[in-house]
Protein backbone atom coordinates (compact mmCIF):
# COMPACT_ATOMS: atom_id res chain seq x y z
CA UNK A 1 0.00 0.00 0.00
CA UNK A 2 1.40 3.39 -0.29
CA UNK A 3 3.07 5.48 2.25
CA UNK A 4 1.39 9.15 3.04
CA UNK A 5 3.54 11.87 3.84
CA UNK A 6 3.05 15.17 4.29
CA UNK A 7 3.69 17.92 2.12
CA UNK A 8 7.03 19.38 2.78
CA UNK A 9 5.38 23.10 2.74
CA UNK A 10 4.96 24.91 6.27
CA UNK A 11 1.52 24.38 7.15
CA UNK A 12 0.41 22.76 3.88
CA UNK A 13 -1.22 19.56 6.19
CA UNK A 14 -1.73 17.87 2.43
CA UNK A 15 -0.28 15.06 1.24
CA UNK A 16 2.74 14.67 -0.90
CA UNK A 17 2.15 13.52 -4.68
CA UNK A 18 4.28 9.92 -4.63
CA UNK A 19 8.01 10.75 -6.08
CA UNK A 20 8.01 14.01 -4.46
CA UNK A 21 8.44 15.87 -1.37
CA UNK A 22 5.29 17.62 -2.55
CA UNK A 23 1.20 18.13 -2.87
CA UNK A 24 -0.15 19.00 -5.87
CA UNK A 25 -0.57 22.37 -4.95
CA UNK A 26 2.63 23.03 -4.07
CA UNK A 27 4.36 21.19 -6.71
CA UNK A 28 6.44 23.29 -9.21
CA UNK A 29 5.31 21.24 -12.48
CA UNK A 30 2.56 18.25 -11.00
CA UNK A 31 1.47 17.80 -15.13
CA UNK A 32 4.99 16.51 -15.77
CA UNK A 33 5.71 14.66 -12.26
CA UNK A 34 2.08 12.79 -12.74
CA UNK A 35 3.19 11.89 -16.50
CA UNK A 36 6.34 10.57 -15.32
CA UNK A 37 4.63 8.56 -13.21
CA UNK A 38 2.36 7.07 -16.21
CA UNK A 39 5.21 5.81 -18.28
CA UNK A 40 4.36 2.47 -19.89
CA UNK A 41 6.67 -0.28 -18.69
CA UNK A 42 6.75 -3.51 -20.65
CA UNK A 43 3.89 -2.07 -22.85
CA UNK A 44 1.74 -0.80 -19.92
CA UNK A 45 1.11 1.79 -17.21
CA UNK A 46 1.79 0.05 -14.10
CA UNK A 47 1.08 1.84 -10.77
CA UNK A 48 1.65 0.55 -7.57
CA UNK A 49 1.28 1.97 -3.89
CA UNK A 50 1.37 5.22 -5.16
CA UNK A 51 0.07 8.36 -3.05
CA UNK A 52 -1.68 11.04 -6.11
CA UNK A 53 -4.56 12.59 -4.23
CA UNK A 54 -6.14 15.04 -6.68
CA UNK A 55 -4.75 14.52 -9.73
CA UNK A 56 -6.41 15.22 -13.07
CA UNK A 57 -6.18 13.11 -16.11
CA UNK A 58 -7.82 13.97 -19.66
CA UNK A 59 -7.91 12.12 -22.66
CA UNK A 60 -5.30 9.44 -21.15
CA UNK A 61 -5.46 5.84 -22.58
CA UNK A 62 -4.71 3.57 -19.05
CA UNK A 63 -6.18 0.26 -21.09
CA UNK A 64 -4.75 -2.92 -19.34
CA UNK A 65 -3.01 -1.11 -16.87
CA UNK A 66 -2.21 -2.27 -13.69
CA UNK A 67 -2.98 -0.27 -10.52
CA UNK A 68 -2.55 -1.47 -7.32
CA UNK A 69 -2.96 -0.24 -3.84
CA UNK A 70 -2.92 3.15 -4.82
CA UNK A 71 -4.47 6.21 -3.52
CA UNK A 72 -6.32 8.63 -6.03
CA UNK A 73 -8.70 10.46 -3.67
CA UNK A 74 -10.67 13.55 -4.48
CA UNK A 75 -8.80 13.34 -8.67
CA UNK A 76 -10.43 13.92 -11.97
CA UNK A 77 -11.01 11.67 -14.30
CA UNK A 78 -12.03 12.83 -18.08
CA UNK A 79 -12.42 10.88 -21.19
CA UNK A 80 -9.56 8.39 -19.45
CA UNK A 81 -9.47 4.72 -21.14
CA UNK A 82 -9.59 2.01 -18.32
CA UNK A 83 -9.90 -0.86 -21.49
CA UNK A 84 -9.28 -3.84 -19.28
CA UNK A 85 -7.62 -2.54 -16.60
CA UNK A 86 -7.05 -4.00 -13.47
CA UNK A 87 -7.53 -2.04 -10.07
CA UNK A 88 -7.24 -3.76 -7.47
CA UNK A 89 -7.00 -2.08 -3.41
CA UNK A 90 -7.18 1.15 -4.75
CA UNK A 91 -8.55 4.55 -3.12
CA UNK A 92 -10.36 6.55 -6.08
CA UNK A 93 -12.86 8.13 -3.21
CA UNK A 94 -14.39 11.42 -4.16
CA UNK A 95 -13.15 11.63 -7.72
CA UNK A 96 -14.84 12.37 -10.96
CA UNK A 97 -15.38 10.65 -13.67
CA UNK A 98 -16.57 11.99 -16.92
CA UNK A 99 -16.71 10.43 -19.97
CA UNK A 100 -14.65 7.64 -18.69
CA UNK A 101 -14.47 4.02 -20.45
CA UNK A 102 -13.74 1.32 -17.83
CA UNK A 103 -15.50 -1.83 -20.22
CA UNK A 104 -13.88 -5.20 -19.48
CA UNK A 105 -11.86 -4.09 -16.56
CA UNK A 106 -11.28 -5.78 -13.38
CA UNK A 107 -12.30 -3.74 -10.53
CA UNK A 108 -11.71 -5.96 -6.76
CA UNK A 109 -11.50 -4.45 -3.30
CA UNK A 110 -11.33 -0.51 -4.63
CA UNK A 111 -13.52 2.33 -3.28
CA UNK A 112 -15.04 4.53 -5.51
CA UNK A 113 -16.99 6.15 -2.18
CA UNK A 114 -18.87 9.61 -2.96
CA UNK A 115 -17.76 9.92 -6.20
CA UNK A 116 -19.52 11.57 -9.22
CA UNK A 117 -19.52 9.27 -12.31
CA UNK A 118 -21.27 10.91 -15.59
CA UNK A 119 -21.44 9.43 -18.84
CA UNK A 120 -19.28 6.38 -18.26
CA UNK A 121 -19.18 2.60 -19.13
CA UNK A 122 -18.16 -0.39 -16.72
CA UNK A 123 -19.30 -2.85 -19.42
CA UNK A 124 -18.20 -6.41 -19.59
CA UNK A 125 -16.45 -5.66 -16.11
CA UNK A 126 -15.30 -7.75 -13.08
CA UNK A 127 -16.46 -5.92 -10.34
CA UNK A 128 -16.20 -7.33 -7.27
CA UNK A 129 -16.80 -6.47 -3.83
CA UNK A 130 -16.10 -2.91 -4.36
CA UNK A 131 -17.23 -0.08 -2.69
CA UNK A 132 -19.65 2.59 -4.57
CA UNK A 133 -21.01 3.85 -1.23
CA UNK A 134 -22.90 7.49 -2.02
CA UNK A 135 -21.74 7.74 -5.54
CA UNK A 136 -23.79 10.10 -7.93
CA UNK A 137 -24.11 7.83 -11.09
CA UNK A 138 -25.62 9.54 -13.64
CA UNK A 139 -25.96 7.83 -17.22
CA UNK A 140 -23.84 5.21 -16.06
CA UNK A 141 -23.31 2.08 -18.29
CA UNK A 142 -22.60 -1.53 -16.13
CA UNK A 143 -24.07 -3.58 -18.50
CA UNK A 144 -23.16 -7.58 -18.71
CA UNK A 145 -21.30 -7.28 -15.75
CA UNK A 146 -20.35 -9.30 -12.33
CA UNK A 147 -21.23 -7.00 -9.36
CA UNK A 148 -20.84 -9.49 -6.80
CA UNK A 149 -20.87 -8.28 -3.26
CA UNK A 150 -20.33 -5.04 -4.29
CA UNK A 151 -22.15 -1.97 -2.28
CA UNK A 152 -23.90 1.19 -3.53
CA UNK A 153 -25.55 1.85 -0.41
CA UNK A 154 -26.93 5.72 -0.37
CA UNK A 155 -26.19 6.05 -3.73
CA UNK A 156 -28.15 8.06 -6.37
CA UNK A 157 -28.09 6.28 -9.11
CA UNK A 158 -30.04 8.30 -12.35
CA UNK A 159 -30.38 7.04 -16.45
CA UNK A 160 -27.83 3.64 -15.16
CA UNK A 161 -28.33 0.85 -17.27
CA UNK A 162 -27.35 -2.09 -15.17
CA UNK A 163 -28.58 -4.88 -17.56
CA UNK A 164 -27.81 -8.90 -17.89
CA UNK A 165 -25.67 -8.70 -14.52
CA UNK A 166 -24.88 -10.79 -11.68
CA UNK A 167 -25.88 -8.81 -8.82
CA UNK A 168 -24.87 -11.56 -6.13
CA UNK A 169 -24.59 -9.97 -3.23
CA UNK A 170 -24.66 -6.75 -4.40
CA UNK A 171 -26.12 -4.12 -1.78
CA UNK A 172 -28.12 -0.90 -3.05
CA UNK A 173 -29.41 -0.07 0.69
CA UNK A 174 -30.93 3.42 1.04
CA UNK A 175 -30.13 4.19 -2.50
CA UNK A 176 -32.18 6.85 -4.85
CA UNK A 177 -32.83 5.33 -8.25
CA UNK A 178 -34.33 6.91 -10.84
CA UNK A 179 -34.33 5.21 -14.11
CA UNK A 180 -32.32 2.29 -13.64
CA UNK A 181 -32.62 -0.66 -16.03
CA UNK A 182 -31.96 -4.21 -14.03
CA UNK A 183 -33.15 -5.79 -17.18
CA UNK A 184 -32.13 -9.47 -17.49
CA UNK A 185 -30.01 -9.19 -14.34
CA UNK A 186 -30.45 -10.98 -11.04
CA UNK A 187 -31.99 -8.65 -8.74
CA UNK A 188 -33.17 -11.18 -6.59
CA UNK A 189 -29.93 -11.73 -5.30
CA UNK A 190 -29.37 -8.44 -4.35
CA UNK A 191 -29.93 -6.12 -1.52
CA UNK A 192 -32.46 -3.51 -1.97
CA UNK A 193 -33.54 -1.99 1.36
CA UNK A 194 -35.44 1.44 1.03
CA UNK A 195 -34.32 4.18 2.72
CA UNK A 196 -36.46 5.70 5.93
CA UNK A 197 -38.39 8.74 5.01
């Protein structure tokens, strides 16, 4: 897993980017450092127990790259290419996604807690017992997908088409869902508790 340190800035309290002694904010060129960092090695991006909290990445192609207890809270994701990726123990908590193509990736043990996902597609994914916990999913693709034991609990979930899955397992506790297609899927071995009003 990766080690947090503190930016090296008096009174910063953020933490330092991976590779450097510091945050993103107080980093003289963070573009560069973060593309350093993205490198392919042996034809793919490979990241492992890396500290990046609040990055941004646009129109990045990531397909079948490897990342691995990593910590990506609070970045930005736009247009990025997660084509069979594997992400496994990673922290992408309160990021955002937009635009973002994640179909036939492998997604185990991640949290993707109170994050904003727009226009994105997790088709054809492995997505197991991952956390989604208060996401706002809004035209949200997870068609033909393995969900199992995977939470959305308190999520608002709006235009998600969640077709042909295996939602073993899967918990969508005091969720908001507004136009969600379970189509062909398994909802009977989900979760669905109601919230309280």
């Amino acid at each position: 897993m990766f080690e947090p340190r503190p930016c090296a800035t008096s009174g910063c309290g953020r933490p330092a980017l991976s590779g450097s002694a510091a945050c993103i904010v107080h980093h003289a060129s963070p573009l560069s450092h973060v593309a350093g960092l993205l490198r392919p090695s042996a034809g793919r991006v490979e990241l492992r127990d890396l500290d990046l909290p609040g990055i941004r990445l646009v129109d990045i192609d990531l397909s079948k790259a490897e990342i691995q207890g990593c910590r990506l809270t609070a970045a930005t994701f736009v247009r990025v290419r997660f084509l069979s990726a594997q992400i496994h123990l990673s922290f992408l908590d309160r990021a955002t996604f937009e635009g973002c193509d994640f179909s036939g990736a492998i997604l185990q043990n991640s949290v993707f807690a109170g994050s904003e996902i727009s226009d994105c597609s997790f088709s054809g994914c492995e997505i197991v017992q991952d956390n989604f916990l208060g996401i706002h999913g809004v035209r949200v693709t997870f068609d033909h997908s393995n969900l199992y034991a995977t939470r959305f609990i308190g999520s608002l979930l709006e235009s998600v088409s969640m077709r042909d899955c295996s939602l073993m397992r899967a918990h969508f506790d005091a969720g908001h869902r507004n136009v969600v297609d379970f189509r062909s899927s398994s909802i009977n071995e989900g979760v669905f508790l109601e919230p309280l009003s």
